[in-house]
Protein backbone atom coordinates (compact mmCIF):
# COMPACT_ATOMS: atom_id res chain seq x y z
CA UNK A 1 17.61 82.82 -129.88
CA UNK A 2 15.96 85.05 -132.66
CA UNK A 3 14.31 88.40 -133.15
CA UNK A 4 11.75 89.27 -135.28
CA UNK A 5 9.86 93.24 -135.37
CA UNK A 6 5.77 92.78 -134.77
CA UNK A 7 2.87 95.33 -132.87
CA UNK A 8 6.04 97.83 -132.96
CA UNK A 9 8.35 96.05 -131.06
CA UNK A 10 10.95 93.66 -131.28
CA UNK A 11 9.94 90.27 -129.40
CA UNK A 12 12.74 87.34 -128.19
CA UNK A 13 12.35 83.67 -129.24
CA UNK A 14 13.30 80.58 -129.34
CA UNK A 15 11.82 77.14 -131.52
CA UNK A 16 12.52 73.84 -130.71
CA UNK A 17 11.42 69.92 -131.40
CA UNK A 18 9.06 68.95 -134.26
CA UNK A 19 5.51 68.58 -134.62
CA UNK A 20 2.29 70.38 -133.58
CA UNK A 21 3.37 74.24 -132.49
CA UNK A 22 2.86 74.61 -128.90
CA UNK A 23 3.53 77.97 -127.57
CA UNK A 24 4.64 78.80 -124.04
CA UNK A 25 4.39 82.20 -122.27
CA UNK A 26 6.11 82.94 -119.01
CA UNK A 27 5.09 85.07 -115.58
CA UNK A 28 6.07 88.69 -115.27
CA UNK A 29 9.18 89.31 -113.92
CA UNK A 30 10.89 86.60 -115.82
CA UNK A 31 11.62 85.30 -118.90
CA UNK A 32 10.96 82.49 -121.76
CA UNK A 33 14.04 80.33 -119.72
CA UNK A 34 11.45 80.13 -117.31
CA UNK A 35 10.51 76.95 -119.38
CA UNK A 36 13.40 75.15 -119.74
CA UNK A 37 12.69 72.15 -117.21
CA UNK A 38 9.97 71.46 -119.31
CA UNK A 39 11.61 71.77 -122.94
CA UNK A 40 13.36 67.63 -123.12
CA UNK A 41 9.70 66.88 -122.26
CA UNK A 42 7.72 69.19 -124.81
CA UNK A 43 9.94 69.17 -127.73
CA UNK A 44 9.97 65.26 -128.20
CA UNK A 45 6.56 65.64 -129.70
CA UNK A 46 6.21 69.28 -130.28
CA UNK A 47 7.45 72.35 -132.08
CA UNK A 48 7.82 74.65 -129.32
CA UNK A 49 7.60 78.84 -129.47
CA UNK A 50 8.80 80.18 -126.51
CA UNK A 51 9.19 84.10 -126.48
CA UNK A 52 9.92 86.97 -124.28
CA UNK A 53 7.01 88.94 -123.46
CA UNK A 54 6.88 92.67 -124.05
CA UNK A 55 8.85 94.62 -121.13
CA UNK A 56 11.31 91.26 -120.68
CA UNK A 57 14.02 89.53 -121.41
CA UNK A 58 15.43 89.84 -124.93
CA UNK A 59 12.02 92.10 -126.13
CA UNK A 60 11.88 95.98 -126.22
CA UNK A 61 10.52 97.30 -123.00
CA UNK A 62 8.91 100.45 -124.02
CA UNK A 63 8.39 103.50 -121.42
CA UNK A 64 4.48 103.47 -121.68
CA UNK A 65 0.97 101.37 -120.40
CA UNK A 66 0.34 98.24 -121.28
CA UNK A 67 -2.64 96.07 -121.67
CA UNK A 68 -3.80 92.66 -122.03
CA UNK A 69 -5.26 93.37 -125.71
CA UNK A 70 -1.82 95.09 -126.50
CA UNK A 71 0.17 92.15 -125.17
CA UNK A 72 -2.46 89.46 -127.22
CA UNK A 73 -1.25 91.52 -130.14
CA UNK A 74 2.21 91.24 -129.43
CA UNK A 75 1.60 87.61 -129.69
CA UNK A 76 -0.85 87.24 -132.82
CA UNK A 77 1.79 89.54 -134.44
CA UNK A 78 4.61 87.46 -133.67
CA UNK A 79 2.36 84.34 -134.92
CA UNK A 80 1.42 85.95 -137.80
CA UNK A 81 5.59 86.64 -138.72
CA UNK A 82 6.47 83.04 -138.06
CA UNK A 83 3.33 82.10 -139.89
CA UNK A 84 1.67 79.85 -136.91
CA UNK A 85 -1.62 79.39 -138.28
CA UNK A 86 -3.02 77.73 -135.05
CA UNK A 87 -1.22 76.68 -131.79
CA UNK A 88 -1.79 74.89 -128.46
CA UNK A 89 -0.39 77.74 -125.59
CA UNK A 90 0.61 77.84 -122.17
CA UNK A 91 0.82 80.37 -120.13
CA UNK A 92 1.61 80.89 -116.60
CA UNK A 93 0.59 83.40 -113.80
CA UNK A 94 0.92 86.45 -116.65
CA UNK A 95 1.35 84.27 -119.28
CA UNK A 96 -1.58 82.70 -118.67
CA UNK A 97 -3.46 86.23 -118.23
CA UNK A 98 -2.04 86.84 -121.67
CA UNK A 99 -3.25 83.32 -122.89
CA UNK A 100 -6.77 83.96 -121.87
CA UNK A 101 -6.70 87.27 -124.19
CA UNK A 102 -4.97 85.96 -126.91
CA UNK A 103 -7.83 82.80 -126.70
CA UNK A 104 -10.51 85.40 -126.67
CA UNK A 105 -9.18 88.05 -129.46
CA UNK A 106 -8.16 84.80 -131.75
CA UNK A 107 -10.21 81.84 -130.84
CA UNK A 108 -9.36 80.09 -134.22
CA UNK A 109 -5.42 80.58 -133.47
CA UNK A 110 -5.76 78.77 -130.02
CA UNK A 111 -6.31 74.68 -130.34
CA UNK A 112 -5.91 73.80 -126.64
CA UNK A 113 -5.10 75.87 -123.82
CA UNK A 114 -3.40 75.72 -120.44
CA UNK A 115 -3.31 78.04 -117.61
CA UNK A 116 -1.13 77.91 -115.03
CA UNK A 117 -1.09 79.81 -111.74
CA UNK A 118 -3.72 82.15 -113.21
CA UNK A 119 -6.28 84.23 -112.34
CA UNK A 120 -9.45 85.76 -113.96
CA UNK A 121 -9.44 88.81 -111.90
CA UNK A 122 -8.74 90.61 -108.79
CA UNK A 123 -10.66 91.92 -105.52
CA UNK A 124 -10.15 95.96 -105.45
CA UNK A 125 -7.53 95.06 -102.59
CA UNK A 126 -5.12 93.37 -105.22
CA UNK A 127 -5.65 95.95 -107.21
CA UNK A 128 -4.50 98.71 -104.93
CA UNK A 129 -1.53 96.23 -103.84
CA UNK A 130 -0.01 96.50 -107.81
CA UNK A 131 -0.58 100.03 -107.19
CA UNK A 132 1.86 100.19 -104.47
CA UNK A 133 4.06 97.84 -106.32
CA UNK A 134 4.51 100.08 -109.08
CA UNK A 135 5.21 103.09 -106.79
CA UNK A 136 7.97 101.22 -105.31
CA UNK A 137 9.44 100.21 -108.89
CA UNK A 138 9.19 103.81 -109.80
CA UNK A 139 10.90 105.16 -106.80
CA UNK A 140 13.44 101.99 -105.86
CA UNK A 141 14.01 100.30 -109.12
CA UNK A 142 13.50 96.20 -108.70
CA UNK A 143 15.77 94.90 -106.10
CA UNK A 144 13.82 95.55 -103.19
CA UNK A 145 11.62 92.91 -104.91
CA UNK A 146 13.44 90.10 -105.63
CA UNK A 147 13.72 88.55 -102.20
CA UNK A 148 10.14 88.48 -101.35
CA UNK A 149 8.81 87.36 -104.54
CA UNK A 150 10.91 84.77 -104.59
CA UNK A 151 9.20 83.69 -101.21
CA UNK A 152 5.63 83.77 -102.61
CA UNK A 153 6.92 81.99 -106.04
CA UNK A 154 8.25 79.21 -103.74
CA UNK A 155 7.94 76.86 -100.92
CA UNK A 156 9.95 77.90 -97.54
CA UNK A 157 11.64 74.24 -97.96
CA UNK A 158 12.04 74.01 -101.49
CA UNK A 159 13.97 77.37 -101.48
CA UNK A 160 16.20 76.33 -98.49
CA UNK A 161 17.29 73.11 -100.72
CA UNK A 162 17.88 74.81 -104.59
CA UNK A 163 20.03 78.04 -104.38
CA UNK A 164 20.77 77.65 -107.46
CA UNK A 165 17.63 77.89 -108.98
CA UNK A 166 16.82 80.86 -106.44
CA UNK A 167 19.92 82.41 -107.52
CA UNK A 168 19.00 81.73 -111.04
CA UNK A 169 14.64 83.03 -110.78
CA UNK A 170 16.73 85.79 -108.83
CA UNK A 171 18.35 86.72 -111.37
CA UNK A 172 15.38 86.76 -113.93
CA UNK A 173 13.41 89.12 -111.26
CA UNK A 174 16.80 91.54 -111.21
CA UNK A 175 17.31 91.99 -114.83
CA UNK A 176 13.82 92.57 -115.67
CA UNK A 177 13.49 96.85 -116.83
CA UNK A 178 11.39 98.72 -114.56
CA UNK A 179 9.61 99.58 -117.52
CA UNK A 180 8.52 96.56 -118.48
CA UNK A 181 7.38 96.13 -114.71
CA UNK A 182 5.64 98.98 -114.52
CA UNK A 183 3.55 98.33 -117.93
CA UNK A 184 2.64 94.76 -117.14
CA UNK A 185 1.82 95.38 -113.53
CA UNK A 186 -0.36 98.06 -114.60
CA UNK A 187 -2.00 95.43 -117.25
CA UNK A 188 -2.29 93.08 -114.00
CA UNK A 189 -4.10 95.36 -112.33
CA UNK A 190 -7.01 95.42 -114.74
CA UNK A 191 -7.49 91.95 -115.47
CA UNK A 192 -11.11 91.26 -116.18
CA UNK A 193 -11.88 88.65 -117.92
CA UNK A 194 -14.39 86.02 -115.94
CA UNK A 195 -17.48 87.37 -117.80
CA UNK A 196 -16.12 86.36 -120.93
CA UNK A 197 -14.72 83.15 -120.45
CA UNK A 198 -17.81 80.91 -121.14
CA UNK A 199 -17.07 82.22 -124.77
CA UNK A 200 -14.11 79.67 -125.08
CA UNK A 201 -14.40 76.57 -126.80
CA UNK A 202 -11.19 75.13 -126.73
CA UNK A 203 -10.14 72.05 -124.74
CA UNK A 204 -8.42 74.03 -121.53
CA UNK A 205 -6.63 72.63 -119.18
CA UNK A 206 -6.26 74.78 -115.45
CA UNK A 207 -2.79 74.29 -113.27
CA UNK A 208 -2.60 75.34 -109.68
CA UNK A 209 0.15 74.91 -106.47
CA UNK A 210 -1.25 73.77 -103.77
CA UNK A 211 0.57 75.64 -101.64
CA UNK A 212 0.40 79.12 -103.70
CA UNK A 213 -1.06 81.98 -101.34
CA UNK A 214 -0.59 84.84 -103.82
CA UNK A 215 -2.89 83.20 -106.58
CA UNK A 216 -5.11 80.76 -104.56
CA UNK A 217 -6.06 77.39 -106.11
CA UNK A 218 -9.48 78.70 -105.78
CA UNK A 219 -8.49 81.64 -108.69
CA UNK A 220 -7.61 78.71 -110.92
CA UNK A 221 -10.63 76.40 -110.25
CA UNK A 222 -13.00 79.47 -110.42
CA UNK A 223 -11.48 79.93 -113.92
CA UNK A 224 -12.08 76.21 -115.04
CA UNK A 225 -15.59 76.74 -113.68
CA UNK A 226 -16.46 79.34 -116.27
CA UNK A 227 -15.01 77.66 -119.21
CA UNK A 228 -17.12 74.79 -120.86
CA UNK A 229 -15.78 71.69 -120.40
CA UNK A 230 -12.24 72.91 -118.52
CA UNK A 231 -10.43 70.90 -116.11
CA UNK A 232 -9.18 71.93 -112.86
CA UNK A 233 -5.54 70.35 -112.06
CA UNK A 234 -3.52 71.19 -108.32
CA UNK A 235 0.17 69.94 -107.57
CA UNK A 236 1.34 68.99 -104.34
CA UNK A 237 3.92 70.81 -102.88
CA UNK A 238 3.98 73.49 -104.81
CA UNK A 239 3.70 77.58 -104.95
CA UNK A 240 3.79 79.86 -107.38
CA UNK A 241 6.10 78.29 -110.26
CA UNK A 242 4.92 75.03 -110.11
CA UNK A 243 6.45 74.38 -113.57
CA UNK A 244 9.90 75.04 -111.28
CA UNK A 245 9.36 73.60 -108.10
CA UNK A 246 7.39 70.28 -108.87
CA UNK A 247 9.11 70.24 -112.91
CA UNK A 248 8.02 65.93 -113.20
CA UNK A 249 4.40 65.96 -112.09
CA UNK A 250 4.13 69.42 -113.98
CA UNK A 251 5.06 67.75 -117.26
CA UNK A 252 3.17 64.74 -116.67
CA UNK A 253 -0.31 66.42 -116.35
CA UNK A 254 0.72 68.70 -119.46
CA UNK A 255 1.60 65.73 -121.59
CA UNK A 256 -1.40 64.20 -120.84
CA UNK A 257 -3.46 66.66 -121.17
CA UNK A 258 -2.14 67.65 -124.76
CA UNK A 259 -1.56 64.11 -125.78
């Protein structure tokens, strides 16, 4: 792992493989390990930038509001460092919210996209639920959270049969700083982008679960709707981290899709 200082903060990350750079960014409340079922796959034919996001992992977690256009500078910063002149990118759930930004701000930076477990935007409803999330950060600190994300990030069977892996997203949720929380949920809570995304040109590819009730399937196809050209992608027996749960047909439609 490596450090480098860009947008005033100091950002995690890792390279791997050789070819074409491909860059991956994670959900909130994890970090960029959150990829490694799919790195044997990816870095046979890519060079791969993984990278903590602002608020997690290995990255400073500053005490103040984020945004999406701060966070797509976090990332055209740390391009811009490592000299990535143009990139596919993946991003999932807040990754991809990220990835949409960065798409939008950069368009010439972003060769082929992928969004995973994304949305576009949220009802006022949603909204209001990240505002009680963050009140319960503030006043409880992230435990009380781990447990039931956990349940929407995964199917009821699936987590019955990998404790490990539950003990080891667990652990990801646990050792994220409230701060970092805080900033991105209140980034979440503002996402607005549908308007805007018949604006993109690039190839994009959309991934949903099936079986993922916090960001409906319906979030992810509305999302390939508005994009020219996007395609619209579920997996079967999945929730939230399908990249997780369902690793072998996750890696099959993103190697096809990015050649």
């Amino acid at each position: 792992m490596n450090t480098i200082h860009a947008n005033g903060i100091d950002i995690r990350y890792d390279i791997a493989g050789q070819g074409p750079w491909l860059m991956l960014s994670h959900s909130l409340a994890t970090d960029l390990s959150l990829w490694d079922d799919q790195m044997a796959a990816l870095t046979a034919r890519f060079r791969v930038l993984r990278f903590d996001t602002r608020g997690h992992g290995g990255s400073s977690a500053p005490d103040q509001p984020y945004d999406f256009p701060l966070l797509a500078a976090d990332v055209i910063g740390l391009m811009d460092v490592l000299d990535v002149r143009h990139a596919d990118f993946v991003g999932i759930s807040m990754g991809g919210m990220i990835a949409q930004h960065v798409a939008l701000t950069a368009p010439e930076r972003i060769d082929r996209l992928v969004l995973v477990s994304t949305t576009s935007g949220y009802p006022p409803e949603a909204r209001a639920m990240w505002g009680d999330r963050i009140a319960a950060v503030r006043a409880q600190g992230i435990e009380p959270l781990v447990a039931p994300t956990l349940e929407r990030w995964f199917t009821p069977a699936w987590r019955q049969t990998h404790p490990a892996v539950m003990a080891r997203i667990g652990g990801l949720i646990r050792a994220t700083p409230a701060t970092g929380y805080i900033g991105s949920g209140q980034a979440i809570a503002t996402l607005d982008t549908t308007s805007r995304l018949s604006e993109l040109r690039c190839p994009t590819l959309v991934i949903a679960g099936t079986d993922d009730a916090g960001t409906l399937p319906a979030m992810g196809r509305k999302i390939a709707e508005q994009i020219p050209g996007a395609r619209f992608e579920s997996i079967d027996s999945a929730s939230h981290l399908c990249n997780v749960e369902q690793a072998e047909a996750f890696n099959r439609l993103l190697l096809e899709f990015l050649g």
